[in-house]
Protein backbone atom coordinates (compact mmCIF):
# COMPACT_ATOMS: atom_id res chain seq x y z
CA UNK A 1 -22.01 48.35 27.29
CA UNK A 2 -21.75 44.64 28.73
CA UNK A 3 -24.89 43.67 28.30
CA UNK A 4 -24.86 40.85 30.47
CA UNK A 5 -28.65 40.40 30.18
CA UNK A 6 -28.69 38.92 26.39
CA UNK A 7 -26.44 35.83 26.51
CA UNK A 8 -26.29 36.34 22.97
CA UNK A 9 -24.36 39.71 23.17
CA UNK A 10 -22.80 39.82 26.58
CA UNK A 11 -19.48 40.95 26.46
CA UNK A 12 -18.07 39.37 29.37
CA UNK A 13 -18.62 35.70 27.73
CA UNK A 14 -16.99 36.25 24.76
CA UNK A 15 -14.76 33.59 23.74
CA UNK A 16 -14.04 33.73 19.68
CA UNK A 17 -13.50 36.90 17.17
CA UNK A 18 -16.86 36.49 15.67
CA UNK A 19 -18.56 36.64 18.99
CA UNK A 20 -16.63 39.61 19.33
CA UNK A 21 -17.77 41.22 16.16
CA UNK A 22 -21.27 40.47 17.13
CA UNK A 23 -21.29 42.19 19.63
CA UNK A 24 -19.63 45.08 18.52
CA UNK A 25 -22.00 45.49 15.87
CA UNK A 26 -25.13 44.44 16.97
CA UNK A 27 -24.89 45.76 21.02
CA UNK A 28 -21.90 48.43 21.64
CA UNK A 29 -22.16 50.59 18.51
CA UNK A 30 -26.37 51.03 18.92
CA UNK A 31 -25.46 52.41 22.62
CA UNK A 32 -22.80 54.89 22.19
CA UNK A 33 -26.07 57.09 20.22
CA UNK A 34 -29.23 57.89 22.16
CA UNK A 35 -32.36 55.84 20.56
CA UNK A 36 -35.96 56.68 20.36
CA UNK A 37 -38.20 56.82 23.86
CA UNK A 38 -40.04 53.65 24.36
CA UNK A 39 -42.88 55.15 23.12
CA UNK A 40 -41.31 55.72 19.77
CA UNK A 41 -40.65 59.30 20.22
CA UNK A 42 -37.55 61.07 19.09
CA UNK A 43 -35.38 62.23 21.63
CA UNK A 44 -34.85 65.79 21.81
CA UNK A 45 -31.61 67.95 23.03
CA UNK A 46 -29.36 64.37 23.66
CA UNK A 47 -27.20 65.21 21.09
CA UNK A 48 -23.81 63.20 22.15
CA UNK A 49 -25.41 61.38 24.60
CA UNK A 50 -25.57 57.79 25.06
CA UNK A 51 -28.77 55.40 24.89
CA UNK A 52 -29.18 55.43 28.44
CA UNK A 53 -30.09 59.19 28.43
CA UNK A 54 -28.34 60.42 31.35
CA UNK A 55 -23.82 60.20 30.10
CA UNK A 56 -23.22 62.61 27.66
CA UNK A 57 -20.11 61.18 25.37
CA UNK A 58 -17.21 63.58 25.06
CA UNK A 59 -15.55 63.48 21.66
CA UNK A 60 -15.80 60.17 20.01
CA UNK A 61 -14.99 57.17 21.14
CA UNK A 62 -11.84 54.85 19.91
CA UNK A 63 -11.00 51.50 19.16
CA UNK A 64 -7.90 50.19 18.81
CA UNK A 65 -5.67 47.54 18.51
CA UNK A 66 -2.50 45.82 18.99
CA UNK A 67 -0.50 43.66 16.33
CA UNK A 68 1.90 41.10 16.81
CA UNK A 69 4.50 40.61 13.53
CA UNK A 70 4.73 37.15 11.78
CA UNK A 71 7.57 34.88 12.71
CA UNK A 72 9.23 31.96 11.40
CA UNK A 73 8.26 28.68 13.57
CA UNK A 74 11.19 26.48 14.83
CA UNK A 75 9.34 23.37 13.71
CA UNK A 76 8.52 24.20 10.60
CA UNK A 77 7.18 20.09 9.72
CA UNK A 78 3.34 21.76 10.29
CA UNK A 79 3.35 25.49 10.08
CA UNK A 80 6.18 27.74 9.06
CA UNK A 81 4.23 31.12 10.33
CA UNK A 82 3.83 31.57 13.64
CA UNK A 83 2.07 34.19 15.49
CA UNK A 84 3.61 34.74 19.42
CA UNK A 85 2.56 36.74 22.39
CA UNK A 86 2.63 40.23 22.59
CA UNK A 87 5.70 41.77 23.32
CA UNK A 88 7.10 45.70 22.86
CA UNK A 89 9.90 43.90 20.58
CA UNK A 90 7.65 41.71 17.99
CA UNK A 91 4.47 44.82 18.08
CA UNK A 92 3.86 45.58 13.81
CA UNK A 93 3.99 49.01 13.68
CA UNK A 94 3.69 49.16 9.98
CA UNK A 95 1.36 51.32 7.76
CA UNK A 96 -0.94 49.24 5.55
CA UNK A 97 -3.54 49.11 2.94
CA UNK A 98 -7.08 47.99 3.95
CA UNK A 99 -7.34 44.30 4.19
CA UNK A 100 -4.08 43.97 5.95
CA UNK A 101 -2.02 44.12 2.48
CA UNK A 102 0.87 46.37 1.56
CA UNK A 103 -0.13 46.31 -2.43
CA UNK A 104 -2.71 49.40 -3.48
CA UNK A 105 -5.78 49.22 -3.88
CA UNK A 106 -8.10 50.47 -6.46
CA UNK A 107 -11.42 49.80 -4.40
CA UNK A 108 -12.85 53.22 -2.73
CA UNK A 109 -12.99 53.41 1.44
CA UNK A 110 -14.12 55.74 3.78
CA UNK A 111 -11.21 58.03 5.15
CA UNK A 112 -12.07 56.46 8.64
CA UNK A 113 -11.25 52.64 7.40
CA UNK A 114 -8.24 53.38 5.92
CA UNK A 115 -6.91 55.48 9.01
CA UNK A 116 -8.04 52.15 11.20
CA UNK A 117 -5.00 50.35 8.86
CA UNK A 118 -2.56 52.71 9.68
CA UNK A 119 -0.46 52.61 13.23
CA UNK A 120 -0.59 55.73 15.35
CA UNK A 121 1.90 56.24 18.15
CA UNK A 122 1.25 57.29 21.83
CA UNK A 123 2.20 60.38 21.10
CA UNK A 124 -0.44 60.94 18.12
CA UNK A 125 -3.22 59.48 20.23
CA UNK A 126 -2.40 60.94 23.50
CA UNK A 127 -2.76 57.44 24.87
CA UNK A 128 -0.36 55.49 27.52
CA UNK A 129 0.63 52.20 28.28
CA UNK A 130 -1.81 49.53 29.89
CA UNK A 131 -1.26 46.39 32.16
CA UNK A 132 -3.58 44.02 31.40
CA UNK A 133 -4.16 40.50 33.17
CA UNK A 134 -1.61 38.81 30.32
CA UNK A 135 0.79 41.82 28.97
CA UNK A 136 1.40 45.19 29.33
CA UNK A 137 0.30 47.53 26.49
CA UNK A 138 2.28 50.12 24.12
CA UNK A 139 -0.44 53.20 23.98
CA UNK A 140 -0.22 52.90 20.27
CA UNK A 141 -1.93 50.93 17.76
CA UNK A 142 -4.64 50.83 14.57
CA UNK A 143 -7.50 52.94 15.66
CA UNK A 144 -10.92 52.92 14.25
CA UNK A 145 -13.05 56.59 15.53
CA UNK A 146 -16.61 56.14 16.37
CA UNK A 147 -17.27 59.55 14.63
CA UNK A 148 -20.90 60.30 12.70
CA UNK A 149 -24.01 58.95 12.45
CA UNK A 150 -25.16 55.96 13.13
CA UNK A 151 -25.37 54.36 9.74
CA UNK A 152 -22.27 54.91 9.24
CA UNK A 153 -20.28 54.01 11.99
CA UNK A 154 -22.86 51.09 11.76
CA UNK A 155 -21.38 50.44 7.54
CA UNK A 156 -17.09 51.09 8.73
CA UNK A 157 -17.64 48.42 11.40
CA UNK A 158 -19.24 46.09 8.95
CA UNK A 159 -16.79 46.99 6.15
CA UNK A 160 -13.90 46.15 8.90
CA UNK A 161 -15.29 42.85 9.37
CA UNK A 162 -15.34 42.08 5.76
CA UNK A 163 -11.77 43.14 5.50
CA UNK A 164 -11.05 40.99 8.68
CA UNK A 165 -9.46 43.86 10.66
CA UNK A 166 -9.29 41.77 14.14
CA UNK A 167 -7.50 38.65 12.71
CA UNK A 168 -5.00 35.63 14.31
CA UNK A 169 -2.69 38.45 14.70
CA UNK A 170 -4.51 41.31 17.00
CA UNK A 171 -3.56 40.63 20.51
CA UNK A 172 -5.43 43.32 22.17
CA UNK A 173 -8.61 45.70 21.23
CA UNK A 174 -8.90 48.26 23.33
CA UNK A 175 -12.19 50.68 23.49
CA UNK A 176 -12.19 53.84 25.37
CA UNK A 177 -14.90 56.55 26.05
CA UNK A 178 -14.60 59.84 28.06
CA UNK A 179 -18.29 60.60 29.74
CA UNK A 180 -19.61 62.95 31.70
CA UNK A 181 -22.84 62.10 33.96
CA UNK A 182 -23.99 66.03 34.45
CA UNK A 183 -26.68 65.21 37.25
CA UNK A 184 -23.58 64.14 39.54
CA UNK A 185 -21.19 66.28 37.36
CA UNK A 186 -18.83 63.33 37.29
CA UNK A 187 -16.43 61.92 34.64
CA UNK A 188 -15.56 58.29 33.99
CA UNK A 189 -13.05 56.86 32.13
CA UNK A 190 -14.24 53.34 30.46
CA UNK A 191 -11.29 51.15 29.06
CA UNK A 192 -13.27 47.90 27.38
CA UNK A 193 -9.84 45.70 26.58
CA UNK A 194 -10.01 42.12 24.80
CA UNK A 195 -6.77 40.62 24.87
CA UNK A 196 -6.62 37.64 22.33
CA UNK A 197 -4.20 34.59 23.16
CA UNK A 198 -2.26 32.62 20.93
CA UNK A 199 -3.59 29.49 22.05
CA UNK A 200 -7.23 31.30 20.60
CA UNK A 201 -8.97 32.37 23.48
CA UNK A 202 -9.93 35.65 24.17
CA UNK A 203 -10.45 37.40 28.08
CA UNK A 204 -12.32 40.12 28.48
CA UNK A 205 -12.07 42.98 30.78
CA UNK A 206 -13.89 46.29 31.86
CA UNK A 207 -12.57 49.23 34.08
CA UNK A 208 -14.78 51.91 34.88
CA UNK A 209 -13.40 54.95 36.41
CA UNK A 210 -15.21 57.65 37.91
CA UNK A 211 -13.16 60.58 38.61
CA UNK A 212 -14.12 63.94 40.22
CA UNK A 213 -11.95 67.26 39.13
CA UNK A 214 -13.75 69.29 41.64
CA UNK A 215 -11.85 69.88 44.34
CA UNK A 216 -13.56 71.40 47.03
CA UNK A 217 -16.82 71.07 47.31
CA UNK A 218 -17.27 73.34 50.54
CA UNK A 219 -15.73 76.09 52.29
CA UNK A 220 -15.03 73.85 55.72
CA UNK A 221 -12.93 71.91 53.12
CA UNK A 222 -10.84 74.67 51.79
CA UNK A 223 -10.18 75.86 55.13
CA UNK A 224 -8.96 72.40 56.41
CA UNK A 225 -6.88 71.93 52.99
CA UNK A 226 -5.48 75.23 54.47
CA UNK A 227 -4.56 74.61 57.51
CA UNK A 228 -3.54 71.28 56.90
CA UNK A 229 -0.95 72.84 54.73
CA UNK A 230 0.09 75.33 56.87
CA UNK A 231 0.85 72.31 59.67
CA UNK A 232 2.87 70.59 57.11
CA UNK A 233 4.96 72.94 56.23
CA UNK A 234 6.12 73.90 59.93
CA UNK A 235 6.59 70.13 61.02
CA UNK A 236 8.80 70.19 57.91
CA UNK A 237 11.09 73.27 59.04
CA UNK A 238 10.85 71.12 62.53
CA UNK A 239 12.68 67.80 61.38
CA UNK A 240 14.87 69.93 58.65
CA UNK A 241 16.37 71.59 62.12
CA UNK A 242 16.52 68.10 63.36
CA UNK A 243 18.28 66.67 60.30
CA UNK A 244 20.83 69.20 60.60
CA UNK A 245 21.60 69.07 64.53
CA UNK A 246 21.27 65.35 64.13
CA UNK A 247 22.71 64.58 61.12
CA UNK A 248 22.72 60.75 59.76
CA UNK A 249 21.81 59.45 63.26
CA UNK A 250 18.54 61.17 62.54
CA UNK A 251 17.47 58.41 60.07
CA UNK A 252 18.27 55.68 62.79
CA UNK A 253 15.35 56.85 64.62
CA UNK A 254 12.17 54.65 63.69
CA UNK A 255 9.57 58.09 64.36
CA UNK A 256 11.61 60.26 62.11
CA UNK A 257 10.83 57.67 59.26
CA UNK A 258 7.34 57.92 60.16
CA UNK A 259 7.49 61.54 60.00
CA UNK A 260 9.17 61.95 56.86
CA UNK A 261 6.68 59.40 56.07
CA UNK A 262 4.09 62.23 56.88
CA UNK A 263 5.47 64.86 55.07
CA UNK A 264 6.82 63.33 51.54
CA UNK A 265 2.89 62.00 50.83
CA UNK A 266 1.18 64.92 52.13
CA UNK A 267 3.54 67.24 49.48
CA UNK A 268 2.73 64.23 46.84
CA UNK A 269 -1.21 64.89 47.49
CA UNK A 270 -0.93 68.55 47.97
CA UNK A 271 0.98 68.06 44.09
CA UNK A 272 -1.80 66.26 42.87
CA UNK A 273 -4.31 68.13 43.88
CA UNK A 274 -2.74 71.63 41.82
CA UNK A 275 -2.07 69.14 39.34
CA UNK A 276 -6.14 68.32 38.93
CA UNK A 277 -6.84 71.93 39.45
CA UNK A 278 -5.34 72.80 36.38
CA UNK A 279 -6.40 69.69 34.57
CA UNK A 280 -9.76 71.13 34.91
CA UNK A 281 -9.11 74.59 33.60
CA UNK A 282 -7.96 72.91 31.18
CA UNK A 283 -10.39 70.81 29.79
CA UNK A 284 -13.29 73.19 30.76
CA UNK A 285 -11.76 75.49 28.54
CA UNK A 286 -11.50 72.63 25.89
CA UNK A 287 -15.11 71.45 26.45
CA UNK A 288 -16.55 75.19 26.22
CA UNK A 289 -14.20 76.12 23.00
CA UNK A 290 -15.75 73.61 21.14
CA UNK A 291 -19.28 72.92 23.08
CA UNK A 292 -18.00 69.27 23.84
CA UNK A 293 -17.28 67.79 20.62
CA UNK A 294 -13.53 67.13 21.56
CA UNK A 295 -12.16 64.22 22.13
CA UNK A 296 -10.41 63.93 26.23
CA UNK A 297 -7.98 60.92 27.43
CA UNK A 298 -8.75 60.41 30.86
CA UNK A 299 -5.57 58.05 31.11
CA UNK A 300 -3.32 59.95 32.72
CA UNK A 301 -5.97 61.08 34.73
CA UNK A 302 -6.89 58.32 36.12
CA UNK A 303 -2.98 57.25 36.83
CA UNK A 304 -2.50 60.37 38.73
CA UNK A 305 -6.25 59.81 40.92
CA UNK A 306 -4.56 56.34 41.71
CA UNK A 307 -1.22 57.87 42.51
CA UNK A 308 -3.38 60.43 44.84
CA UNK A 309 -5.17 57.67 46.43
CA UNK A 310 -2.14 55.70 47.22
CA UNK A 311 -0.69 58.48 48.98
CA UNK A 312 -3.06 59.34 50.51
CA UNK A 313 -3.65 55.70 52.20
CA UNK A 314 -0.20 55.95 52.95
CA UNK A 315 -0.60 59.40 54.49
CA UNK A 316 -3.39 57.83 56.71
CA UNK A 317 -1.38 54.85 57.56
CA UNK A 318 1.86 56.61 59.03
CA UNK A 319 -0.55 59.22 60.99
CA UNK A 320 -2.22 56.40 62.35
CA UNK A 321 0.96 54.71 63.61
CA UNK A 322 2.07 58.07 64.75
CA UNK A 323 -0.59 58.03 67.01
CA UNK A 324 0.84 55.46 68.71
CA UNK A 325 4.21 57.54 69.15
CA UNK A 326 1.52 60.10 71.39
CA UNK A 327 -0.19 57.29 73.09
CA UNK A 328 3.27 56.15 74.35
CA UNK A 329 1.71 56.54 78.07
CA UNK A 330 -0.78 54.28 77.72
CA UNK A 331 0.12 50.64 80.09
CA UNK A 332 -1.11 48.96 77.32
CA UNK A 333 0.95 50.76 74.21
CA UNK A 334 4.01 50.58 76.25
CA UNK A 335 3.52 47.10 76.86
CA UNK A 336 3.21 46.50 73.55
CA UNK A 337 6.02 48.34 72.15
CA UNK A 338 8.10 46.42 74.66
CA UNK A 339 7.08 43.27 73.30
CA UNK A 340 8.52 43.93 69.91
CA UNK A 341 11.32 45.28 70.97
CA UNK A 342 11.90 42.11 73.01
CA UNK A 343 10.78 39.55 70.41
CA UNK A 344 12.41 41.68 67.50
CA UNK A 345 15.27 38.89 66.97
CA UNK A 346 13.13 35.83 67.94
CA UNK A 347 10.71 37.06 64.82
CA UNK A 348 12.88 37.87 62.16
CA UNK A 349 14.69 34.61 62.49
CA UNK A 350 10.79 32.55 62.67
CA UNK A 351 10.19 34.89 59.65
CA UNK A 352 13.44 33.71 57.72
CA UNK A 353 12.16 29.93 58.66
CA UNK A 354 8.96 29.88 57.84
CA UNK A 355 9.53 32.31 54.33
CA UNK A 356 11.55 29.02 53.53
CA UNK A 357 9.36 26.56 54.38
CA UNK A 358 6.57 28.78 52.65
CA UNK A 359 8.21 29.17 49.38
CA UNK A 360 9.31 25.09 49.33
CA UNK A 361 5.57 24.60 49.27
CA UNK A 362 4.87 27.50 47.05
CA UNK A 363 7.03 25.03 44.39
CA UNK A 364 5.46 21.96 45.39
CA UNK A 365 1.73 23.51 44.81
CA UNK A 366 2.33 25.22 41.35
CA UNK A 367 4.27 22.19 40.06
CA UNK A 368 1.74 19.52 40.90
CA UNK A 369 -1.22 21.28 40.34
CA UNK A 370 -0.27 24.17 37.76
CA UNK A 371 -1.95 22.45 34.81
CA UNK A 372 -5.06 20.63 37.10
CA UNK A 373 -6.46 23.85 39.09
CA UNK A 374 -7.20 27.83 38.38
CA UNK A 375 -5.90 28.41 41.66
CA UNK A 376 -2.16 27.94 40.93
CA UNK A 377 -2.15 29.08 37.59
CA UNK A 378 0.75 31.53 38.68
CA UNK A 379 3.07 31.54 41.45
CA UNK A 380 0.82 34.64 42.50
CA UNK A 381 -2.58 32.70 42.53
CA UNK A 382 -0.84 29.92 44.81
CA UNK A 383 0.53 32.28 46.94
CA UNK A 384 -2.69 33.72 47.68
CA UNK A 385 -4.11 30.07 47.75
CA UNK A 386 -1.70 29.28 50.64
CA UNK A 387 -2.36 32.22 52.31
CA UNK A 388 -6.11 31.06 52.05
CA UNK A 389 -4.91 27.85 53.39
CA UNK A 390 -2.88 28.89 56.42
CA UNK A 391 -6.31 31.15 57.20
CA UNK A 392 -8.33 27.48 56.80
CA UNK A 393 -10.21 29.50 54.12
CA UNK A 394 -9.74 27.20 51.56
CA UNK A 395 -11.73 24.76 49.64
CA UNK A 396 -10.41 21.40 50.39
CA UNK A 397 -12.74 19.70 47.89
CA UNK A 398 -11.11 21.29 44.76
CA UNK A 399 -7.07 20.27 45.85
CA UNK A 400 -8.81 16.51 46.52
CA UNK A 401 -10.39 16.49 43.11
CA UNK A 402 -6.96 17.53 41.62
CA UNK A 403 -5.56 14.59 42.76
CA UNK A 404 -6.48 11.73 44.93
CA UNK A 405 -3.62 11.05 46.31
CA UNK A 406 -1.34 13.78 46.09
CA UNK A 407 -4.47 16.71 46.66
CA UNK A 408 -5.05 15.59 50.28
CA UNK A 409 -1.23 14.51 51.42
CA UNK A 410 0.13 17.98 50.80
CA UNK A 411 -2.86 19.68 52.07
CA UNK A 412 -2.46 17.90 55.16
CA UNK A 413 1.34 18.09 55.10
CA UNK A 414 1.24 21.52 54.07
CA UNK A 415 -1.43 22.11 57.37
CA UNK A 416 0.48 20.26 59.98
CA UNK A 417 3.86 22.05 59.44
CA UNK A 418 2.23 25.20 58.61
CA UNK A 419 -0.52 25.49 61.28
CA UNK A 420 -0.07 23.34 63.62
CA UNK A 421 4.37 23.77 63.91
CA UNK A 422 4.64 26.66 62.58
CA UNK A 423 2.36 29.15 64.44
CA UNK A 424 2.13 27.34 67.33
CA UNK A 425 6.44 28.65 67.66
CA UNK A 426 5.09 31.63 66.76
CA UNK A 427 2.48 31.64 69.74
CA UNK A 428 5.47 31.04 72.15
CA UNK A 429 7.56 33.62 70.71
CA UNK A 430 5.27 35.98 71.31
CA UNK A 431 4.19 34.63 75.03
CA UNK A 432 7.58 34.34 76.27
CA UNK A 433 8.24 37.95 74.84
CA UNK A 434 5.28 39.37 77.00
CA UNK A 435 5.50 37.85 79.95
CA UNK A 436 8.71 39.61 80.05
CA UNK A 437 7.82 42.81 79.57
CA UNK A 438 4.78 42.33 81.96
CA UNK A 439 7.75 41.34 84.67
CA UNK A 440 9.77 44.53 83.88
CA UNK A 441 7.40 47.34 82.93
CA UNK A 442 7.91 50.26 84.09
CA UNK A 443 5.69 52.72 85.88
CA UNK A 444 6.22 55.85 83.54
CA UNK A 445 2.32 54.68 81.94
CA UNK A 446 1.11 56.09 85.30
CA UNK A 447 1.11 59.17 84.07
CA UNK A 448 -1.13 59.23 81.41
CA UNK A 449 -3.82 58.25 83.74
CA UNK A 450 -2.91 60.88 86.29
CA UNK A 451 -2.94 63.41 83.62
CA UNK A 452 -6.11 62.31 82.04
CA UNK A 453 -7.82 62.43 86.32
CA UNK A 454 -6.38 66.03 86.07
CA UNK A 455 -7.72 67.23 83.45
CA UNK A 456 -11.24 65.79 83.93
CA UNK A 457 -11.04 67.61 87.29
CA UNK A 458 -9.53 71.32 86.04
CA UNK A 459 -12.69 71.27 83.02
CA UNK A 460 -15.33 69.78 85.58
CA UNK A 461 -16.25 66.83 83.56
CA UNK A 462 -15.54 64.99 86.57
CA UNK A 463 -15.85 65.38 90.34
CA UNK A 464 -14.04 64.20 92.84
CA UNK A 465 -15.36 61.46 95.41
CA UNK A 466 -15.16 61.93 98.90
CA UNK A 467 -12.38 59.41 99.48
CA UNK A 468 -10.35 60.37 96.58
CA UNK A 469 -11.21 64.07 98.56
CA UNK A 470 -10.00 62.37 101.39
CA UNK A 471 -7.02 60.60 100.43
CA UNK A 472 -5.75 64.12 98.57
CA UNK A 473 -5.65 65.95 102.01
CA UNK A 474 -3.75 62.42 103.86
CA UNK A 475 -1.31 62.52 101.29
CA UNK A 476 -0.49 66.33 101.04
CA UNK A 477 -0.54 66.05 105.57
CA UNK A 478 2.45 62.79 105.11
CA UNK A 479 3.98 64.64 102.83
CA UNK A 480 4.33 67.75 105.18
CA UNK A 481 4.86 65.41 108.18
CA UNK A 482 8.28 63.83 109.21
CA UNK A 483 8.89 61.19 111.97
CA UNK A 484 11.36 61.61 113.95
CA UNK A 485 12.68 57.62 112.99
CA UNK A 486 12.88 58.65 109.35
CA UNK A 487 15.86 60.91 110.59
CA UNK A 488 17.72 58.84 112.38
CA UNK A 489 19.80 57.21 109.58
CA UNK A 490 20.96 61.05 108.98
CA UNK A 491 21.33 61.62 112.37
CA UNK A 492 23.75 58.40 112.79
CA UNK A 493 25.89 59.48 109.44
CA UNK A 494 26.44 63.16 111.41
CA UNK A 495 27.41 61.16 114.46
CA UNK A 496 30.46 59.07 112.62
CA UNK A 497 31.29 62.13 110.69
CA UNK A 498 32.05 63.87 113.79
CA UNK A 499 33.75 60.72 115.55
CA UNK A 500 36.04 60.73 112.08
CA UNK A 501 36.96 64.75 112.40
CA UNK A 502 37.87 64.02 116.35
CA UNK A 503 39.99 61.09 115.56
CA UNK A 504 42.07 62.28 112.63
CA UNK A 505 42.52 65.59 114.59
CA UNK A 506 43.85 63.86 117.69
CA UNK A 507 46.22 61.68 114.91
CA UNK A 508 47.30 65.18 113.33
CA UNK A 509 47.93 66.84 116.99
CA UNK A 510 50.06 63.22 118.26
CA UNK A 511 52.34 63.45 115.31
CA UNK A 512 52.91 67.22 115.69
CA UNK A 513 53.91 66.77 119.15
CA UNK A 514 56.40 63.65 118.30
CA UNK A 515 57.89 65.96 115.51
CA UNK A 516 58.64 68.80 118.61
CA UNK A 517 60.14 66.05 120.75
CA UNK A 518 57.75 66.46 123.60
């Protein structure tokens, strides 16, 4: 579909609507139909495939596009129409004739070019919104349906240039195509959006996404699903009993957030996975109905694989840091968790300081150089550009060229107070905060390696030494032997105890004897 090879026809260097239409005609609409063999022959039982003889097309695809309605200009001394950006509040939405005019017409069109000048909701087209690099798209819009032969999808796309059907006011064209690869039973959802600017430039962009419905491929992964489930589910009836015993001091604890952590994106990917399950019933029953001439929106689909693959990065992260919770024992872990704890207020203060420092150079970047480099286009792009920056990543070259003066001072401003101040404080922060957990560490990480020794011993996969032998039977002898001088502090304690009990009972005996009168 890009066809990067001819530099005629190569979607991603289209610049101008004509380029646009040649491509269309002349490149995307010949491979959407499977072509003769390079030998000239016919192909044979690639009915709905495409030219490259291995996707099969389901349905038809679409093509469709956003409007933008005409505006009064507020300098009117050059042009009193002006055309704006995209927005959901300025989208035309109207129903028109062909040729973008609201009068009839007595000239005869195809049923397919006049539907291409009427707008279709979301709701009609099964469609959602997009984000695209400029705006984000209604799921609405004119559509155009790549149904029929050849010739005469080949005549409605030249008929729709005639009538100028991608004018000054299209802002976006969106084409999208449901296939299924059947070698790797796989379906991809292709999204082909143009969005056109006002200032007459066009960007083009291409999304491929491959999405599998089947969701277990083996029995070992059913059975894990399975138990995985089952393990969810009781460490959820675990921290419910906790929530209730504990109550809201429950939340205060940083490993029940990781838990719950745990739990709430394993449910969201155990949802999404029923969710796909019937999505495929679905559409299998859909594709078999009608032997595959339907036409299937993958858009949701694909939102819902990328909701499932954020959780389950998610999932992956919090398990991972739980591991740390179980390698508490480790000298190492402990001493690290120390640390933080240590350093906790030392960083959070650093971080307020150097988020302000960071975001006065943030300005200073995108004002100087937002109309002189690609880089700080947004407040995004230089961002990422100081990031690149602090990381010494970044090409110096291309901030001197911007500016021979003003490139190199706040590069090397921006490195000494950055780089050199900056994380040299937070170096010390984080050296002062160790050596003083190395000073008071405890011994409690002991144990892990005793345990682990243990263990190696009571399965074999480790023998003892002769000293370690050795030193076992010492130690268990001292601990069954007691010298006498490690008594004698108890022995002295008896003795005063006893002087104590003779004196006060000599006291009590003298005062009985005073009170008698003897």
């Amino acid at each position: 579909f890009l066809n990067q090879r001819q530099t005629t026809a190569d979607y991603t260097e289209i610049n101008t609507i004509d380029e646009y239409w040649y491509w269309l005609e002349n490149s995307f609409v010949s491979n959407i139909r499977a072509q003769q063999w390079y030998n000239g022959d016919v192909p044979q039982y690639l009915n709905g495939f495409l030219n490259d003889k291995s996707n099969r097309l389901i349905g038809w695809g679409t093509i469709r596009q956003l409007r933008v309605k005409s505006e009064l200009c507020s300098d009117r001394r050059i042009i009193s129409i002006c055309e704006h950006s995209y927005s959901f509040s300025n989208e035309e939405t109207e129903l028109f004739q062909p040729g973008w005019t609201t009068n009839a017409t007595t000239e005869e069109f195809s049923s397919s070019v006049i539907k291409a000048f009427n707008y279709s909701t979301s709701d009609e087209l099964d469609t959602y919104s997009y984000v695209g690099e400029f705006e984000t798209y209604r799921g609405g819009g004119y559509v155009y349906e790549f149904r029929g032969p050849l010739s005469d999808m080949k005549t409605n796309l030249s008929r729709l240039h005639q009538l100028d059907w991608i004018d000054e006011k299209t802002r976006a064209v969106f084409i999208q195509l449901t296939l299924y690869n059947p070698s790797v039973q796989l379906l991809t959802a292709v999204t082909l959006l143009a969005e056109f600017l006002p200032t007459g430039g066009i960007y083009t962009t291409a999304h491929f996404e491959p999405i599998n419905f089947y969701t277990f491929t083996s029995i070992l992964q059913l059975v894990c699903t399975i138990l995985y489930i089952f393990f969810i589910i009781y460490f959820m009836i675990i921290e419910i009993q906790l929530i209730f015993e504990l109550r809201l001091k429950y939340f205060h604890q940083f490993w029940s957030l990781i838990q719950l952590g745990i739990i709430g994106c394993s449910l969201g990917s155990i949802g999404v996975y029923f969710w796909r399950f019937q999505e495929t019933n679905r559409m299998s029953q859909s594709f078999e109905q009608t032997n595959g001439y339907i036409y299937i929106n993958l858009q949701l689909a694909v939102y819902v694989n990328d909701i499932l693959t954020f959780l389950l990065g998610y999932c992956c992260f919090f398990s991972t840091i739980k591991c740390l919770q179980l390698l508490r024992f480790n000298q190492q872990i402990s001493l690290f968790a120390e640390k933080l704890k240590y350093c906790a207020k030392a960083l959070i203060s650093f971080s307020i300081m150097l988020a302000i420092v960071f975001i006065a150079f943030l300005c200073l970047f995108y004002l100087l150089f937002v109309s002189k480099l690609s880089s700080c286009s947004s407040l995004l792009t230089t961002a990422q550009m100081l990031f690149e920056m602090t990381l010494i990543k970044c090409d110096a070259s291309e901030i001197s060229g911007a500016d021979a003066f003003l490139g190199p001072f706040c590069f090397t401003l921006f490195i000494f107070l950055v780089v050199f101040v900056c994380l040299s404080m937070f170096l010390s922060i984080i050296n002062d905060s160790f050596r003083h957990a190395k000073q008071n560490q405890k011994e409690d990480p002991i144990i892990l390696s005793f345990m682990l020794k243990k263990f190696l011993r009571w399965t074999g996969l480790k023998k003892s030494t002769k000293s370690e032998i050795q030193e076992e039977k010492d130690s268990r002898m001292r601990s069954q032997y007691f010298h006498p001088i490690d008594n004698f502090p108890d022995r002295i304690d008896q003795l005063l105890e006893a002087f104590d009990k003779i004196y006060v009972d000599q006291q009590a005996e003298l005062l009985r004897l005073e009170k008698a009168g003897v």
